[in-house]
Protein backbone atom coordinates (compact mmCIF):
# COMPACT_ATOMS: atom_id res chain seq x y z
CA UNK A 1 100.52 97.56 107.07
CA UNK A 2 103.72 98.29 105.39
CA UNK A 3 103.38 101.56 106.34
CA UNK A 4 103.24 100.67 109.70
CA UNK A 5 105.96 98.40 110.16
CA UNK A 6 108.33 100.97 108.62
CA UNK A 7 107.84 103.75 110.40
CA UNK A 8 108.40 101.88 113.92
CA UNK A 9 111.54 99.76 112.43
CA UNK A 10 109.66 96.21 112.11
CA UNK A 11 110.24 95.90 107.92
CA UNK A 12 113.37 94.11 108.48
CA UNK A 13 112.26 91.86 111.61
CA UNK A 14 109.21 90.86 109.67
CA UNK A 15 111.49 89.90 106.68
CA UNK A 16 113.32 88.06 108.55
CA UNK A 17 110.21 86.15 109.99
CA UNK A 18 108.42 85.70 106.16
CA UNK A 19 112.09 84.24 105.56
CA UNK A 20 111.96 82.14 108.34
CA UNK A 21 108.48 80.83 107.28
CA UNK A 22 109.69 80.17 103.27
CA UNK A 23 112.65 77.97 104.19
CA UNK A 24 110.65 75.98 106.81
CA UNK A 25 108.12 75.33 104.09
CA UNK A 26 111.03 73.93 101.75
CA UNK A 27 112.21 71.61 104.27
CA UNK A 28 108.53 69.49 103.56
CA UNK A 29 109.30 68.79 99.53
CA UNK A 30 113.16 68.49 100.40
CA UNK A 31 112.88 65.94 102.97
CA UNK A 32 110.31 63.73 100.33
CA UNK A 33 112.89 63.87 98.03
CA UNK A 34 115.49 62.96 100.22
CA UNK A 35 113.66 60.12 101.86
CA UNK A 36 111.19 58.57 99.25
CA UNK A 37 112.03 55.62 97.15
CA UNK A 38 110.65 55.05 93.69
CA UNK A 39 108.85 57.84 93.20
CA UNK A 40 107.15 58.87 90.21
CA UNK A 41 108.16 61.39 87.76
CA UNK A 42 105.21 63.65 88.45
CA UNK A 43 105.75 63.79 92.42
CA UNK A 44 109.97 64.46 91.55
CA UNK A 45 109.30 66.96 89.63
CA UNK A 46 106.32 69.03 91.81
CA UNK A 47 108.72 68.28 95.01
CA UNK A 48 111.84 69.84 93.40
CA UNK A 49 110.23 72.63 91.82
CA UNK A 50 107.91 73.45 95.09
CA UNK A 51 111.15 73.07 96.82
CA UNK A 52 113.10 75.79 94.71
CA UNK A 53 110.01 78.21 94.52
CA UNK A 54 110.35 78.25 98.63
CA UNK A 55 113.66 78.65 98.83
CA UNK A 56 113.56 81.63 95.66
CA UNK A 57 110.90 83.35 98.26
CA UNK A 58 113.33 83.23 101.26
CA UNK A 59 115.99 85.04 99.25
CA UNK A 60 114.21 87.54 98.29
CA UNK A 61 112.68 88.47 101.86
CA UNK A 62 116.27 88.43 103.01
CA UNK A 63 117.25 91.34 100.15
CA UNK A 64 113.88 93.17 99.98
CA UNK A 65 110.21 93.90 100.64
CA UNK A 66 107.65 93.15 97.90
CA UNK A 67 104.98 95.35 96.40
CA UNK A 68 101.38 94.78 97.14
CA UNK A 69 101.37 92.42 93.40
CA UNK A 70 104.62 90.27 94.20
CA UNK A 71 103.35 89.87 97.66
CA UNK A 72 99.86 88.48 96.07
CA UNK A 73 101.54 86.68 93.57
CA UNK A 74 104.09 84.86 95.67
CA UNK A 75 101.26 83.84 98.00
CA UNK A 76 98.78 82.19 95.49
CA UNK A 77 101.94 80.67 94.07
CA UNK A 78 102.36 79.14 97.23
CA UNK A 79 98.86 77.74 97.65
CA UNK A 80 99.14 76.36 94.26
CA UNK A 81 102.32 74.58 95.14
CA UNK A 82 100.58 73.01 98.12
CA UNK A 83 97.37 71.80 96.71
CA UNK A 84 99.85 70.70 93.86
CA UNK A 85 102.45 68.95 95.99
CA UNK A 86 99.16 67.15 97.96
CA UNK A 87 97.79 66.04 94.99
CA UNK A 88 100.52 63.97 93.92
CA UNK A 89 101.36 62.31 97.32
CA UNK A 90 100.51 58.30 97.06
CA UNK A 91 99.38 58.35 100.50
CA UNK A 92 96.19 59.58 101.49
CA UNK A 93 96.91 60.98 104.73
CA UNK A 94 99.86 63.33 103.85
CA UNK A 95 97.64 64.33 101.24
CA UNK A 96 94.71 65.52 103.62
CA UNK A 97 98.06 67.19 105.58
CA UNK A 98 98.96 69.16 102.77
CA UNK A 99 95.78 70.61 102.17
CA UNK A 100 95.72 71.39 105.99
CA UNK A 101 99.21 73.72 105.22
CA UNK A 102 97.04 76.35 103.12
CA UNK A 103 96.57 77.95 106.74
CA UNK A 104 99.77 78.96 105.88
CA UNK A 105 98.97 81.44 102.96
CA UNK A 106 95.76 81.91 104.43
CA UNK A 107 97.23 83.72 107.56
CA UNK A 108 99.39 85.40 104.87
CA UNK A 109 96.26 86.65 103.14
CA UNK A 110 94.49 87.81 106.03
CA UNK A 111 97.23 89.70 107.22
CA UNK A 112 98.61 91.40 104.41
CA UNK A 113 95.64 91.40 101.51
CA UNK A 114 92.17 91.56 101.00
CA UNK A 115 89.21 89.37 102.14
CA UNK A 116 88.81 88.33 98.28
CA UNK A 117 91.89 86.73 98.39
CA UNK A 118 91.59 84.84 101.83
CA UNK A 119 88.52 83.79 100.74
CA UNK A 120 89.38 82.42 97.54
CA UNK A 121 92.35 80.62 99.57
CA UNK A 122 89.76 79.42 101.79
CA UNK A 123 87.54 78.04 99.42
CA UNK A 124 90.82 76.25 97.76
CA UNK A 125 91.34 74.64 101.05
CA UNK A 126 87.93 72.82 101.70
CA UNK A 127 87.96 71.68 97.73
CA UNK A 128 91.20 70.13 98.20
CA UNK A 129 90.59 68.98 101.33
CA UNK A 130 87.35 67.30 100.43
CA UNK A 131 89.26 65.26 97.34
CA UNK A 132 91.92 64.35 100.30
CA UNK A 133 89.16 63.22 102.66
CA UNK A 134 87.46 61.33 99.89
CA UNK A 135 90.87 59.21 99.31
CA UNK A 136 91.35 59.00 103.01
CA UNK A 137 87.74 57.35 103.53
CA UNK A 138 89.00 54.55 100.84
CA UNK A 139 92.23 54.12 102.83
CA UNK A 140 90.38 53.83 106.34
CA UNK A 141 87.06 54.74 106.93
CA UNK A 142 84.53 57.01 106.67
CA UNK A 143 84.39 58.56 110.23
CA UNK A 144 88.39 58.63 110.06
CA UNK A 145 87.82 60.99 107.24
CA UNK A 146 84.84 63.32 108.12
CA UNK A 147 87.06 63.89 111.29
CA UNK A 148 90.11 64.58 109.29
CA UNK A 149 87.78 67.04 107.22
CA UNK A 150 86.97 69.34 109.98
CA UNK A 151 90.07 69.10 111.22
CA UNK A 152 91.29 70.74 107.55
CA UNK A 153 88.33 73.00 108.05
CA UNK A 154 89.04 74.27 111.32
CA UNK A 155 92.15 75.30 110.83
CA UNK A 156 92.07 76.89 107.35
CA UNK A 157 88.66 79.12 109.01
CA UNK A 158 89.55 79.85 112.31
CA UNK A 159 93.36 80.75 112.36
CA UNK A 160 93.39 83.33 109.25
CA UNK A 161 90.13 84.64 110.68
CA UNK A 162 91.89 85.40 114.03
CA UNK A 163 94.87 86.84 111.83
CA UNK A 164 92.52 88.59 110.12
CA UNK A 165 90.77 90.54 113.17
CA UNK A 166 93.94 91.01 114.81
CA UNK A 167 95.23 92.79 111.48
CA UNK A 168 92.19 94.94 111.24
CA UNK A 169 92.45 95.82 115.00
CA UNK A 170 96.43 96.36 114.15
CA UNK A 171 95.17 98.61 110.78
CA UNK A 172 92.34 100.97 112.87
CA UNK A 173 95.47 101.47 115.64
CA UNK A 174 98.01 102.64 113.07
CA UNK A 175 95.37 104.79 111.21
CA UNK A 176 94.48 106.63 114.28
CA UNK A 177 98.26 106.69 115.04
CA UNK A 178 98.96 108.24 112.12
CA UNK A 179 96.36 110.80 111.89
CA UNK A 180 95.26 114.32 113.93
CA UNK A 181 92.15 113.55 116.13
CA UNK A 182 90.62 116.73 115.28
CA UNK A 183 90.85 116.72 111.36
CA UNK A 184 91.29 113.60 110.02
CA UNK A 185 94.54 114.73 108.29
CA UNK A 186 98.38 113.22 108.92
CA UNK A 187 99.74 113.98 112.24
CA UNK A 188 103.28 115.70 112.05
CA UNK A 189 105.14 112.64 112.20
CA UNK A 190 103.50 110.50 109.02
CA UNK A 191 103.23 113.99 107.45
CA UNK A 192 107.72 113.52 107.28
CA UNK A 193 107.32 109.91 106.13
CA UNK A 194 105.23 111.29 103.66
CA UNK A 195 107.62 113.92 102.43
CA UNK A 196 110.44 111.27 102.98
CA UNK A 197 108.23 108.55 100.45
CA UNK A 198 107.94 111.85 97.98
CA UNK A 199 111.59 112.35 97.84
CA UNK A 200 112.50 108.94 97.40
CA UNK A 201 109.85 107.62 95.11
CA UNK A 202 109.42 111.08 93.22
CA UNK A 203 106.37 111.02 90.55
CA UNK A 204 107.90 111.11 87.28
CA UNK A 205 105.90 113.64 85.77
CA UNK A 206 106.62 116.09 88.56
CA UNK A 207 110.02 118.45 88.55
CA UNK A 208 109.13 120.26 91.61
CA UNK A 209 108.15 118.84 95.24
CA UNK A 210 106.97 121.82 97.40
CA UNK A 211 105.69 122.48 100.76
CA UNK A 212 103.12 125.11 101.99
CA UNK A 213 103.04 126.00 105.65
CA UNK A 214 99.90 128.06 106.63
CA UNK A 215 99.34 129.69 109.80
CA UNK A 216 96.24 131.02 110.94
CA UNK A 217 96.32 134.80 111.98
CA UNK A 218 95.97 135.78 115.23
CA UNK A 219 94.18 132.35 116.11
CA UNK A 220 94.53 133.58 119.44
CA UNK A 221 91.98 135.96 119.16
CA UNK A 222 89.14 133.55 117.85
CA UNK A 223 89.57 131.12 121.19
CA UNK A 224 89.52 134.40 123.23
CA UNK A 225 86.49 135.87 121.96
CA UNK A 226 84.00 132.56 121.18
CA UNK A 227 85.70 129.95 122.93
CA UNK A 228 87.82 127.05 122.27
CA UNK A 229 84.74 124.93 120.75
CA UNK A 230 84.47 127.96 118.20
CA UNK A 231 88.15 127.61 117.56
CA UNK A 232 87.88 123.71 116.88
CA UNK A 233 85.30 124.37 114.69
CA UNK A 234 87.78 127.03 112.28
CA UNK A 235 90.18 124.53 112.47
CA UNK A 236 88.10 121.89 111.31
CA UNK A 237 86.78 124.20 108.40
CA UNK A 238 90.21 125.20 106.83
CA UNK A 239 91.47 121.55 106.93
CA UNK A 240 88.16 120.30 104.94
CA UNK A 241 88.97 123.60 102.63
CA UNK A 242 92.61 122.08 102.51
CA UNK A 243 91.04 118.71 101.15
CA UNK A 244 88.79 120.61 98.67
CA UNK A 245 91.40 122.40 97.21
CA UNK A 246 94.33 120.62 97.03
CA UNK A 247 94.73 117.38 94.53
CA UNK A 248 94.52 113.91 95.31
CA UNK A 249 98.18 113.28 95.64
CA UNK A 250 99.16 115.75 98.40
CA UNK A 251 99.61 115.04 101.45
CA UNK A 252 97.80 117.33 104.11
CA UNK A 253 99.08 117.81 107.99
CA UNK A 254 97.69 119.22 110.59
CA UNK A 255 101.17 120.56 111.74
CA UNK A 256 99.84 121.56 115.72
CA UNK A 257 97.76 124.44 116.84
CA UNK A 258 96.53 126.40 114.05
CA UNK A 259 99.20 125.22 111.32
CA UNK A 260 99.02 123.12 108.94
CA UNK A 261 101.43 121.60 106.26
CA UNK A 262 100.92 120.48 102.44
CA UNK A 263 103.48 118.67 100.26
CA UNK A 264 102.54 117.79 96.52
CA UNK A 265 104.87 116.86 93.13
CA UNK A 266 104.38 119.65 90.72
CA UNK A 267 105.92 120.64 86.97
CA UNK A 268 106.44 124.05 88.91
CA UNK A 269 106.34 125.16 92.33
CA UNK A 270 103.02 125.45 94.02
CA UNK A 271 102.22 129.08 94.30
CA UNK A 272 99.53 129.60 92.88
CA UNK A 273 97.56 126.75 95.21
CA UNK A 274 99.17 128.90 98.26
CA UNK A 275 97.22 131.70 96.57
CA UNK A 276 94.49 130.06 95.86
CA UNK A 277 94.10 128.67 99.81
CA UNK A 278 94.92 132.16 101.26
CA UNK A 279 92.14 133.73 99.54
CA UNK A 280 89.51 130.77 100.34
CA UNK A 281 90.93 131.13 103.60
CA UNK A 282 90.27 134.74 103.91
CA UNK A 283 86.63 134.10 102.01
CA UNK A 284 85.54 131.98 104.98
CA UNK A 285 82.90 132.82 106.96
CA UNK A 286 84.45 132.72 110.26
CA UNK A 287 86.62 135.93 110.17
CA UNK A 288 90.28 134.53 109.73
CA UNK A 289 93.10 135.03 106.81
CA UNK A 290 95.92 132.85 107.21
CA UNK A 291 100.06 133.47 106.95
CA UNK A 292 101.40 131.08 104.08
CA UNK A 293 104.85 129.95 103.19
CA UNK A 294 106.15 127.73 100.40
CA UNK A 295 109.61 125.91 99.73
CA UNK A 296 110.42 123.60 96.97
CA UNK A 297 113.42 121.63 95.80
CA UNK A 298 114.19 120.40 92.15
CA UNK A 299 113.54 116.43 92.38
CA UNK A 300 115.90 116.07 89.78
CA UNK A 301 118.93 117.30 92.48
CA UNK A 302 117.12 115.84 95.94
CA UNK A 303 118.21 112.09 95.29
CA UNK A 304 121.84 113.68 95.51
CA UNK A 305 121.29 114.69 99.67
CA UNK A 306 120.71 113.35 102.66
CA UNK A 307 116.88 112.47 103.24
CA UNK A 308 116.39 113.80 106.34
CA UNK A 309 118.45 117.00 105.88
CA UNK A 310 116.54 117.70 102.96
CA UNK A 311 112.43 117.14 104.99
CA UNK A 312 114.86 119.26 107.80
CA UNK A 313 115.70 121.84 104.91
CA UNK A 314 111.95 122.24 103.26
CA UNK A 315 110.38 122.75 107.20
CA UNK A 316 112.52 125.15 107.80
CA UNK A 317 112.30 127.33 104.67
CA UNK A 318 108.74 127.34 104.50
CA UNK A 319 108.87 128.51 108.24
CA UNK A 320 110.92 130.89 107.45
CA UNK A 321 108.85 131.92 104.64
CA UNK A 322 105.64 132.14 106.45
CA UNK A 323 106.98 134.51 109.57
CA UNK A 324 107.81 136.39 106.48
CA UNK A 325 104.07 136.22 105.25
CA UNK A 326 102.86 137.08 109.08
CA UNK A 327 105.75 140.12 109.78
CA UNK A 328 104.04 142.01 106.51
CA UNK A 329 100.80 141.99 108.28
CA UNK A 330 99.05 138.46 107.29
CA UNK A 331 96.87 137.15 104.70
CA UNK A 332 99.58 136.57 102.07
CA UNK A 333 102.23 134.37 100.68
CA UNK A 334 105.83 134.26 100.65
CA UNK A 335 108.15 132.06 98.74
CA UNK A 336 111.79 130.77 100.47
């Protein structure tokens, strides 16, 4: 999901709504503190601190975007501040309120995390709910409070459900989005934001990042002869020969056509994987060798340029490198 909302320019927008959402939530502790009378040490103390945790969280959505842990973190935080700030209410009723405000960090889970989590927040909801309902039923009466308990339960099922169906919906979208519908592997525009992500966030036991562009040799020649269905099939083949041989890490493109694009962190530049490809390439049995070229750049020196110029740079040079590859007759590698 993060994924998705930075490559189409929502991050900051949806910072600025989990912001938004944070410094509402303080507004609940800081007006009991700033109305009540007499309270007692224990409900002063959850109010205030519930009250600085939200307004902590809405400064740091306004300066960043948290890792998958923080993001966890900050949310069970906040359902524990809200089954803790319930439990110390003296009335009943804006106790069984509070526990209705876990749909809060319910829709948060459902969006954002894991069922595991949701459901755990789910399963927080009805048990505080239930000792909120229980009080209520001593306040007013029992039907008051079975009917203020499915209320609770509605609301903390049905709402992070929806969120939760509309995220997976939202998830399948940007996956197919993201990938080639012939091979399963990243399109040419997630293949950048990829490269970008590699540049940026370099692994720190790597010292080289390198990309490998491979052409197929006169592809031209295979949809000619057997057909276009034929061709689909080779081009299915070398990208699950791609996946076979190339670690975990990389990231694998489908570039357009017959090419297709590899970027991986090394200790050295990748050569002898563009080796290694060519020849399993060329040991297929469907006829075909393939045109390979490879660029690198030190990722000790790319934090010092531009991050587009240097994706624009590593293209190029492995384009370059590979008409090289295809001018000396095919089935080889070439280094930029």
């Amino acid at each position: 999901m993060t994924t998705f909302l930075r490559q189409r320019g929502l991050l900051r927008p949806a910072q600025q709504i989990m912001a938004l959402v944070a410094s509402s939530s303080a507004l609940v502790p800081l007006s009991y503190l700033a109305t009540q009378r007499n309270m007692s040490v224990q409900a002063t103390v959850v109010s205030a601190t519930a009250a600085a945790f939200a307004l902590s969280i809405t400064a740091f959505w306004l300066t960043r975007w948290p890792t998958r842990r923080q993001s966890q973190a900050m949310g069970l935080a906040g359902s524990a501040f809200v089954v803790g700030w319930g439990v110390v209410q003296p009335s009943a009723g804006v106790a069984a309120l509070a526990s209705a405000a876990l749909l809060v960090t319910g829709g948060y889970f459902a969006f954002f995390h894991n069922p595991r989590v949701l459901l755990f927040n789910i399963g927080l909801a009805v048990t505080t709910a239930g000792f909120a309902t229980a009080r209520l039923a001593d306040d007013t009466d029992v039907a008051t409070a079975i009917a203020g308990f499915w209320i609770i339960w509605f609301l903390n099922l049905s709402i992070p459900v929806a969120i939760r169906g509309m995220s997976q919906a939202m998830d399948m979208y940007a996956t197919r989005a993201e990938r080639d519908g012939l091979t399963g592997l990243l399109n040419r525009r997630s293949f950048s934001h990829a490269l970008q992500r590699m540049l940026t966030e370099p692994n720190r036991s790597a010292a080289q990042l390198t990309v490998i562009l491979a052409d197929i040799d006169d592809f031209k020649r295979v949809n000619d002869t057997y057909g276009h269905a034929e061709g689909d099939r080779v081009i299915r083949a070398v990208a699950d020969l791609l996946r076979a041989h190339c670690p975990a890490p990389a990231a694998l493109c489908r570039a357009g056509g017959e090419e297709f694009l590899i970027a991986l962190s090394t200790p050295d530049p990748a050569l002898q994987l563009a080796q290694t490809l060519c020849d399993a390439i060329a040991d297929m049995p469907y006829g075909v060798t393939a045109s390979i070229g490879v660029s690198h750049v030190d990722l000790a020196t790319s934090g010092q340029l531009d991050g587009d110029a240097m994706v624009a740079h590593l293209f190029a040079a492995a384009d370059t490198a590979m008409y090289s590859a295809k001018r000396s007759g095919g089935n080889t590698v070439r280094q930029a």
